[in-house]
N, C-alpha and C. Protein backbone atom coordinates (compact mmCIF):
# COMPACT_ATOMS: atom_id res chain seq x y z
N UNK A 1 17.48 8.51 -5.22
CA UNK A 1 17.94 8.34 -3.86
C UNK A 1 18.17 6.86 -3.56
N UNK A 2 19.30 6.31 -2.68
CA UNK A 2 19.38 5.37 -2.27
C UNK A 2 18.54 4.31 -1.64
N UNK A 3 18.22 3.20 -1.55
CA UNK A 3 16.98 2.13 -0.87
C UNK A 3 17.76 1.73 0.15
N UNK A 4 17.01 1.79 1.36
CA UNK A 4 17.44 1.10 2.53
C UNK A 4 17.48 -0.84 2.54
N UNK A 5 16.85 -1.18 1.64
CA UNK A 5 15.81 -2.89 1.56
C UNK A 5 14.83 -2.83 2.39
N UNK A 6 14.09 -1.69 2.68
CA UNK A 6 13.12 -1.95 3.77
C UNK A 6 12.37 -1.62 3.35
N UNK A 7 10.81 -2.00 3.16
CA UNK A 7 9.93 -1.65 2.45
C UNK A 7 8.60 -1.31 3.66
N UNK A 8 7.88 -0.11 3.71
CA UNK A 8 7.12 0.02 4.64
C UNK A 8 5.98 0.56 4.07
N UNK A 9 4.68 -0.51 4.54
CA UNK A 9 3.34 -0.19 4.19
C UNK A 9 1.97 0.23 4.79
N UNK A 10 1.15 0.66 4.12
CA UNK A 10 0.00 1.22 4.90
C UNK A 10 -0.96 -0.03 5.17
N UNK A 11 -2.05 -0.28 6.05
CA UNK A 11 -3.17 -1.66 5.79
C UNK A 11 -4.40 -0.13 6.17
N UNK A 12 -4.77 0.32 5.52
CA UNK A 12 -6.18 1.50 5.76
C UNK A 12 -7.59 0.80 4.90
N UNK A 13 -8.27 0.75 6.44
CA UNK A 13 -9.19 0.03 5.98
C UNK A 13 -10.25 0.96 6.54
N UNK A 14 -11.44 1.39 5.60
CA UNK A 14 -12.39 2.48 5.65
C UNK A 14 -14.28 1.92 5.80
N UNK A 15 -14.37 1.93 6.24
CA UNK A 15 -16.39 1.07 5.67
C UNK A 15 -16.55 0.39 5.06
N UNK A 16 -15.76 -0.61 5.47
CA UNK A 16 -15.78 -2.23 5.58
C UNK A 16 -15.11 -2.29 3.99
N UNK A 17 -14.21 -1.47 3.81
CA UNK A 17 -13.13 -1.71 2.64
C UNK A 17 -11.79 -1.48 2.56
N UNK A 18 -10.59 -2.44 2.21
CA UNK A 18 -9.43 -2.10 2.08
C UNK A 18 -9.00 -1.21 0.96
N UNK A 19 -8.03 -0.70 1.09
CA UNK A 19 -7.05 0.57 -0.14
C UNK A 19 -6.22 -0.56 -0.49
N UNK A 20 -6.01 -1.07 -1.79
CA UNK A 20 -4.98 -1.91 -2.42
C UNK A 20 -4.73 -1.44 -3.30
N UNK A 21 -3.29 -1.66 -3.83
CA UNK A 21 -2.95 -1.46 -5.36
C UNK A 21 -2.93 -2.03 -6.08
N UNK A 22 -3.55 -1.93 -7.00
CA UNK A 22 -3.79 -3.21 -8.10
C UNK A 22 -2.74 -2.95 -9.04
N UNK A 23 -2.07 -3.92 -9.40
CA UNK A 23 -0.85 -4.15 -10.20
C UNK A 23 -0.83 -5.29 -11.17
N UNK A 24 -0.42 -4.64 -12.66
CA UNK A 24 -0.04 -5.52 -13.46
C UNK A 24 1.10 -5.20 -14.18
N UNK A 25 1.83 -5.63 -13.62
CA UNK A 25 3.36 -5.41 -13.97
C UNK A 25 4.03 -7.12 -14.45
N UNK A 26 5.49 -6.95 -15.22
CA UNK A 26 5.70 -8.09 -15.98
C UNK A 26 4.73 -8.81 -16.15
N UNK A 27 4.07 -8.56 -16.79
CA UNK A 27 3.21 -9.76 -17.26
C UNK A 27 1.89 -10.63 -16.16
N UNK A 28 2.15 -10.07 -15.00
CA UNK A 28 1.56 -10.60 -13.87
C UNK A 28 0.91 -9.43 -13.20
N UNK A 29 -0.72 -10.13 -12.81
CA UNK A 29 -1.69 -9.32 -12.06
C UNK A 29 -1.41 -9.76 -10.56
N UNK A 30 -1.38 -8.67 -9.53
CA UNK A 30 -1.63 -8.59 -8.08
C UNK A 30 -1.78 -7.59 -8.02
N UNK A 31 -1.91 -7.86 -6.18
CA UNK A 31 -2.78 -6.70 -5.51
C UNK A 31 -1.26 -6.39 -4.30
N UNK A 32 -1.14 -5.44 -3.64
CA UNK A 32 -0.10 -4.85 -2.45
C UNK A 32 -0.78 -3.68 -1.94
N UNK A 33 -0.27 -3.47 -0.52
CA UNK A 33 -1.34 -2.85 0.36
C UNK A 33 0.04 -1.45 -0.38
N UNK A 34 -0.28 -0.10 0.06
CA UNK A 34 -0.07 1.19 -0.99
C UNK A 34 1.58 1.17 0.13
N UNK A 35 2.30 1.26 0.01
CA UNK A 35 4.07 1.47 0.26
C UNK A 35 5.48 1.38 -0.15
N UNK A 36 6.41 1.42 -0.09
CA UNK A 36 7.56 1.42 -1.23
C UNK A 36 8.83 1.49 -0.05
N UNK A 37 9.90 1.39 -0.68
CA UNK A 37 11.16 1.72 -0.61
C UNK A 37 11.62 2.53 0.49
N UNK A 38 12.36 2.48 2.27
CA UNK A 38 12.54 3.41 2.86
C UNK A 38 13.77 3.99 2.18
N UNK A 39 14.09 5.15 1.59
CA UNK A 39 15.08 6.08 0.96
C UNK A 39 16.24 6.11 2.36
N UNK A 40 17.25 6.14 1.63
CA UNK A 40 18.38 7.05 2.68
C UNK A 40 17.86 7.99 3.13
N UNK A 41 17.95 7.82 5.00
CA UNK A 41 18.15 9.42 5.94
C UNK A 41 16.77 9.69 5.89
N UNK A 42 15.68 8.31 5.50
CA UNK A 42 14.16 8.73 6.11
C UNK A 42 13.61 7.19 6.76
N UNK A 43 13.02 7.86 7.81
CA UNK A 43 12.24 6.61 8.89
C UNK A 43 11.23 6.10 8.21
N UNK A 44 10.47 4.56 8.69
CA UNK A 44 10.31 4.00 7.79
C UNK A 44 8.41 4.99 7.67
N UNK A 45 8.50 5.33 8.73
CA UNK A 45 6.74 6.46 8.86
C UNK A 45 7.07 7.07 8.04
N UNK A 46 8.41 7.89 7.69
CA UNK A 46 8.12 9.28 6.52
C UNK A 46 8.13 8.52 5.32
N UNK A 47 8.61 7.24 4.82
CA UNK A 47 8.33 6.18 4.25
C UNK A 47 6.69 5.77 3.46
N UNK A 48 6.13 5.50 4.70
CA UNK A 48 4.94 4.88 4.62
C UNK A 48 4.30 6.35 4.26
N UNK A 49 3.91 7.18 4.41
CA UNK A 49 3.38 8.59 4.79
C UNK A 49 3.47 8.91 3.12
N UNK A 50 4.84 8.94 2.83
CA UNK A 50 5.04 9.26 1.38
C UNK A 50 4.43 8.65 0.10
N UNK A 51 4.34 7.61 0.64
CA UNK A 51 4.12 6.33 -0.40
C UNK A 51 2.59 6.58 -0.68
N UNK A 52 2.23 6.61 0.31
CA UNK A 52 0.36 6.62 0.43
C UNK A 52 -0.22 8.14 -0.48
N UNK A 53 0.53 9.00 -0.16
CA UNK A 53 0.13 9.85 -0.70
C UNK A 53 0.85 9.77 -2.27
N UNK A 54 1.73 9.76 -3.10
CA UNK A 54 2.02 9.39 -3.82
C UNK A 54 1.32 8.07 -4.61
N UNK A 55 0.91 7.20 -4.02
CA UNK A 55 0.05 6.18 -4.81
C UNK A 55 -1.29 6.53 -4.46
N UNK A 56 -1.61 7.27 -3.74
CA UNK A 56 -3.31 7.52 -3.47
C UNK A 56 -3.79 8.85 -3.33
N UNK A 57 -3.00 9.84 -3.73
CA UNK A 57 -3.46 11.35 -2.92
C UNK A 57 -3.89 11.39 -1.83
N UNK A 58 -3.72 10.21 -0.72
CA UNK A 58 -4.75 10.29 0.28
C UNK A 58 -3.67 10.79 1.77
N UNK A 59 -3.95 11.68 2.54
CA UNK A 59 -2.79 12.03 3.90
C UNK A 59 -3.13 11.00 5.07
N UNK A 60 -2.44 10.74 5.48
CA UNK A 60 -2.77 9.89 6.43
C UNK A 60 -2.71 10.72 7.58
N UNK A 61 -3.83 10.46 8.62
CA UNK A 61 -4.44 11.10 9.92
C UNK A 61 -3.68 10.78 10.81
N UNK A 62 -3.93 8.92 11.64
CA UNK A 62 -2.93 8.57 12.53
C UNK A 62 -2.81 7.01 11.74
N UNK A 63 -1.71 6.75 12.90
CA UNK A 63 -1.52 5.42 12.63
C UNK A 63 -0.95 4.77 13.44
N UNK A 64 -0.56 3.33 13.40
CA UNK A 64 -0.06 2.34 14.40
C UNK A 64 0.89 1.31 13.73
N UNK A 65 1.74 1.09 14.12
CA UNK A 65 2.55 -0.38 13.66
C UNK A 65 0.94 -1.80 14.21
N UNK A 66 1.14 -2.44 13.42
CA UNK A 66 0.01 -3.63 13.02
C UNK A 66 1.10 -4.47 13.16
N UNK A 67 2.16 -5.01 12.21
CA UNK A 67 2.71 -6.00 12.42
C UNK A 67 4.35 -5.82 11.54
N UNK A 68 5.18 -6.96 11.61
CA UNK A 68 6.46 -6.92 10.59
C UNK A 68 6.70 -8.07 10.10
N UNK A 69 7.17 -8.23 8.83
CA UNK A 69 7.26 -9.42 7.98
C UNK A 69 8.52 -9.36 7.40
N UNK A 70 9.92 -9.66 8.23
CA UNK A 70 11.46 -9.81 8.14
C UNK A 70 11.24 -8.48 8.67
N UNK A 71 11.96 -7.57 8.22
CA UNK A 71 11.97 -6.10 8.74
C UNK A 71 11.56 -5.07 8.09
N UNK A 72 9.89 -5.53 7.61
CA UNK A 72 9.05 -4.71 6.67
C UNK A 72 8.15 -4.48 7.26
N UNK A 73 7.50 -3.59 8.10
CA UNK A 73 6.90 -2.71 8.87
C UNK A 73 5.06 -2.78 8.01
N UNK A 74 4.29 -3.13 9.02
CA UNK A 74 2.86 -2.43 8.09
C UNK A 74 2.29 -1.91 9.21
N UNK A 75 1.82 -1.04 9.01
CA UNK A 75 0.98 0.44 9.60
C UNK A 75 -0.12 0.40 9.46
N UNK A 76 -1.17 0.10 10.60
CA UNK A 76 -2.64 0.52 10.31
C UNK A 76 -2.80 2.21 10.46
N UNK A 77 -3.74 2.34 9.52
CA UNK A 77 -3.60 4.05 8.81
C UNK A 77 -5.03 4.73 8.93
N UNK A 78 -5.37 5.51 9.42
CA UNK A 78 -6.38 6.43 9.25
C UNK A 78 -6.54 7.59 8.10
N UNK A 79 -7.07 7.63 7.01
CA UNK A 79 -6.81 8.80 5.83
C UNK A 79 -7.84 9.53 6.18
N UNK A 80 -7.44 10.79 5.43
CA UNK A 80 -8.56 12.16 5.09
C UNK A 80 -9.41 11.45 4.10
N UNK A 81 -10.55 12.59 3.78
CA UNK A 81 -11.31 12.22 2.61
C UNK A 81 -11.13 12.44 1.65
N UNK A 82 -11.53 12.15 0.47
CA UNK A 82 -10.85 12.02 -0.76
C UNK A 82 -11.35 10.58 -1.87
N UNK A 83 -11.15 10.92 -3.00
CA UNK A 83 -11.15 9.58 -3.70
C UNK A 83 -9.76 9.14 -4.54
N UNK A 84 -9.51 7.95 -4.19
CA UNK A 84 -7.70 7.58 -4.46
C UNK A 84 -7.47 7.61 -5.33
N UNK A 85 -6.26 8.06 -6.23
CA UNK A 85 -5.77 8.27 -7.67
C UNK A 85 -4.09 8.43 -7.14
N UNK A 86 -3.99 8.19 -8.29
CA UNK A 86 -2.16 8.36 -8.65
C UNK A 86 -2.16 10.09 -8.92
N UNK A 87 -1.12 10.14 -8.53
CA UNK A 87 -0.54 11.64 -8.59
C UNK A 87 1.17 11.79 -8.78
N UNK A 88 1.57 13.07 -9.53
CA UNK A 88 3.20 13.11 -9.50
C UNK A 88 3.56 12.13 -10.32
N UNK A 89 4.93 11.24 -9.97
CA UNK A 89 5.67 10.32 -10.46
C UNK A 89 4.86 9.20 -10.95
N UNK A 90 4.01 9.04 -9.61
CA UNK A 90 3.81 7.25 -9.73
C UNK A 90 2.84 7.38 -10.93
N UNK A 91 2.07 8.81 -11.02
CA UNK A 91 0.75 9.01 -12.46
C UNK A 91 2.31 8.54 -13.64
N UNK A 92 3.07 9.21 -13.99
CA UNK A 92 4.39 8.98 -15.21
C UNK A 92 4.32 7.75 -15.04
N UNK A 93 4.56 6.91 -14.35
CA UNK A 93 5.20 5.40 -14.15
C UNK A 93 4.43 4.76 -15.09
N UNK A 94 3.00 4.88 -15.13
CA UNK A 94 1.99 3.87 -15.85
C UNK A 94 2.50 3.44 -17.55
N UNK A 95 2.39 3.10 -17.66
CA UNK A 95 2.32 2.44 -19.53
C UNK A 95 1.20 1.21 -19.69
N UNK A 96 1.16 0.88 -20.58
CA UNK A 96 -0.42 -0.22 -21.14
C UNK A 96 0.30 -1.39 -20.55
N UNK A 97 1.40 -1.81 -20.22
CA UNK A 97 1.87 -3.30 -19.94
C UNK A 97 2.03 -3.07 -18.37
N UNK A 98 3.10 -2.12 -17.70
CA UNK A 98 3.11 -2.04 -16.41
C UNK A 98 2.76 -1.06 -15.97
N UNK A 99 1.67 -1.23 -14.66
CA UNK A 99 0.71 -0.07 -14.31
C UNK A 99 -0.37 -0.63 -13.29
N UNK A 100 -0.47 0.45 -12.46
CA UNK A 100 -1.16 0.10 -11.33
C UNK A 100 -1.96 1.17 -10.68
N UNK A 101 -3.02 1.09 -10.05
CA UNK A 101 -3.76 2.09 -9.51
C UNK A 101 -4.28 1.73 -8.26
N UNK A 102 -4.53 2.56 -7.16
CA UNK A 102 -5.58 2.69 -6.03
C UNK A 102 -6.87 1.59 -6.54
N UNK A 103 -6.98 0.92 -5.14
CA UNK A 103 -8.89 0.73 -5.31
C UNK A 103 -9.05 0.29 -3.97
N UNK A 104 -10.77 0.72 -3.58
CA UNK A 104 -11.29 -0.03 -2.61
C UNK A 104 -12.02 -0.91 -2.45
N UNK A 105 -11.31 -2.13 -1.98
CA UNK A 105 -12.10 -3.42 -1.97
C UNK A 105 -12.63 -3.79 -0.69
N UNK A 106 -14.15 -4.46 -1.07
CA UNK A 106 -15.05 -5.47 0.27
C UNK A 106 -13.80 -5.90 0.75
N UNK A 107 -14.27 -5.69 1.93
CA UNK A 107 -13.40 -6.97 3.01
C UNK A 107 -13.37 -8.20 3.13
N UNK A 108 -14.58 -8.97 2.30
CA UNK A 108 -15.25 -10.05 1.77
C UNK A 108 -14.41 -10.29 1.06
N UNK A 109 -14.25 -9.76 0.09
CA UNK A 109 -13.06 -9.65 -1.65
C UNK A 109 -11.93 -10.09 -1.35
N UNK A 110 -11.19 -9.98 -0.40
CA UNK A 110 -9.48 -9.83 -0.02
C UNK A 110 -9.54 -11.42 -0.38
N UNK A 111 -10.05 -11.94 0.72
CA UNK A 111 -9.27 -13.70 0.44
C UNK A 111 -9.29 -14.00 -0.81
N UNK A 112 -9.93 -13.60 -1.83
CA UNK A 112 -10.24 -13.86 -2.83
C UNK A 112 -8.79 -13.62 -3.99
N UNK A 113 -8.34 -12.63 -3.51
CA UNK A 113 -7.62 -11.87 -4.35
C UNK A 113 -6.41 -12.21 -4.07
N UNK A 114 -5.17 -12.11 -5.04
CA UNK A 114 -3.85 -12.71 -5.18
C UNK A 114 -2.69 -11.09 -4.63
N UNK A 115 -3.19 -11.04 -3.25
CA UNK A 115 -2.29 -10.33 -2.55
C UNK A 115 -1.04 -10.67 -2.17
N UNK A 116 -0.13 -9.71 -2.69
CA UNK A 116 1.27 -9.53 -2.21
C UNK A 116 1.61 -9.07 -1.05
N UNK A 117 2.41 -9.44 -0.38
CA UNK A 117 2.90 -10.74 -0.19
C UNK A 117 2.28 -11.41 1.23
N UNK A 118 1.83 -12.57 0.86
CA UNK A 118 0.53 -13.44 1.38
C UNK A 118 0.88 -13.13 2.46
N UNK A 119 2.16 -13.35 3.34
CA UNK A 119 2.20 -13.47 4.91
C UNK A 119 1.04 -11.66 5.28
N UNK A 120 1.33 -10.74 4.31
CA UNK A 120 0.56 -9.26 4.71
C UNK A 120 -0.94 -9.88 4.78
N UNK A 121 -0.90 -10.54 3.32
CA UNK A 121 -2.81 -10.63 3.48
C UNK A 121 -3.00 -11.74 4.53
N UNK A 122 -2.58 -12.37 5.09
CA UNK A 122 -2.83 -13.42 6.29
C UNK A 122 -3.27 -12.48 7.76
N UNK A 123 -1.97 -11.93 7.29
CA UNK A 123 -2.10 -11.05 8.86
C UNK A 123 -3.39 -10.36 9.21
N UNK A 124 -3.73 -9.80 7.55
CA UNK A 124 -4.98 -8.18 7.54
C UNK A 124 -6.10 -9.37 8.20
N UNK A 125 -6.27 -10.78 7.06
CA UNK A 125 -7.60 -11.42 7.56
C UNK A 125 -7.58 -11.62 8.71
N UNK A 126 -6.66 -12.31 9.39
CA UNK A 126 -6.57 -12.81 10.74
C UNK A 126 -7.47 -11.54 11.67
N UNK A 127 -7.15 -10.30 11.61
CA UNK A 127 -7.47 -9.19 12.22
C UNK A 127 -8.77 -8.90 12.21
N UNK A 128 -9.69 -9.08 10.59
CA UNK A 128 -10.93 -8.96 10.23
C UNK A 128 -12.36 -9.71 10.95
């Protein structure tokens, strides 16, 4: 399906821990809060909604626009219970060089960590 350029993400933060994706792709380790690509002929919520569950098995409850970074949308997110894993496609995607999974990190941890893309992790701390 077609990409809009708009990329829309979740920030779900649970008992005093964030949901990040840990990524090591080309050759390079980071972290990105769980979202992707708005497709042709979907809003950027059925977007965000999709993504989360697809990179985390996790449904999201409610949520809120938090903030925008050019015209990339992040969503504070409420999930069901569950423990996060890849499912469907994004489980195929993995190989030993590029590959990425769910995790929940201290809220302590974040500054620490080489989050994509910084203006997101500025915003989450600022909030914390």
């Amino acid at each position: 399906m077609a990409r809009t350029g708009i990329r829309a993400s979740a920030i779900i933060i649970q008992d005093g821990k964030i949901l990040l994706i840990h990524r090591h792709k080309n050759g390079q380790e980071y972290w990105v809060f769980p979202g992707g690509g708005v497709e042709e002929g979907e809003t950027v919520e059925q977007t965000f909604v999709r993504e989360v569950e697809e990179e985390t098995s996790l449904k999201i409850i409610n949520f809120k626009l938090g903030f925008r970074i050019q015209n990339n949308p992040y969503f504070y997110c409420e999930v069901g219970s569950g423990v996060p894993h890849l499912i469907g496609e994004e489980l195929y995607k993995n190989s030993p060089v590029d590959h990425h999974q769910p995790e929940w990190i201290d809220e302590i941890q974040i500054k620490n960590l080489n989050i994509l893309p910084l203006e997101a992790k500025q915003q989450v701390l600022s909030k914390l």
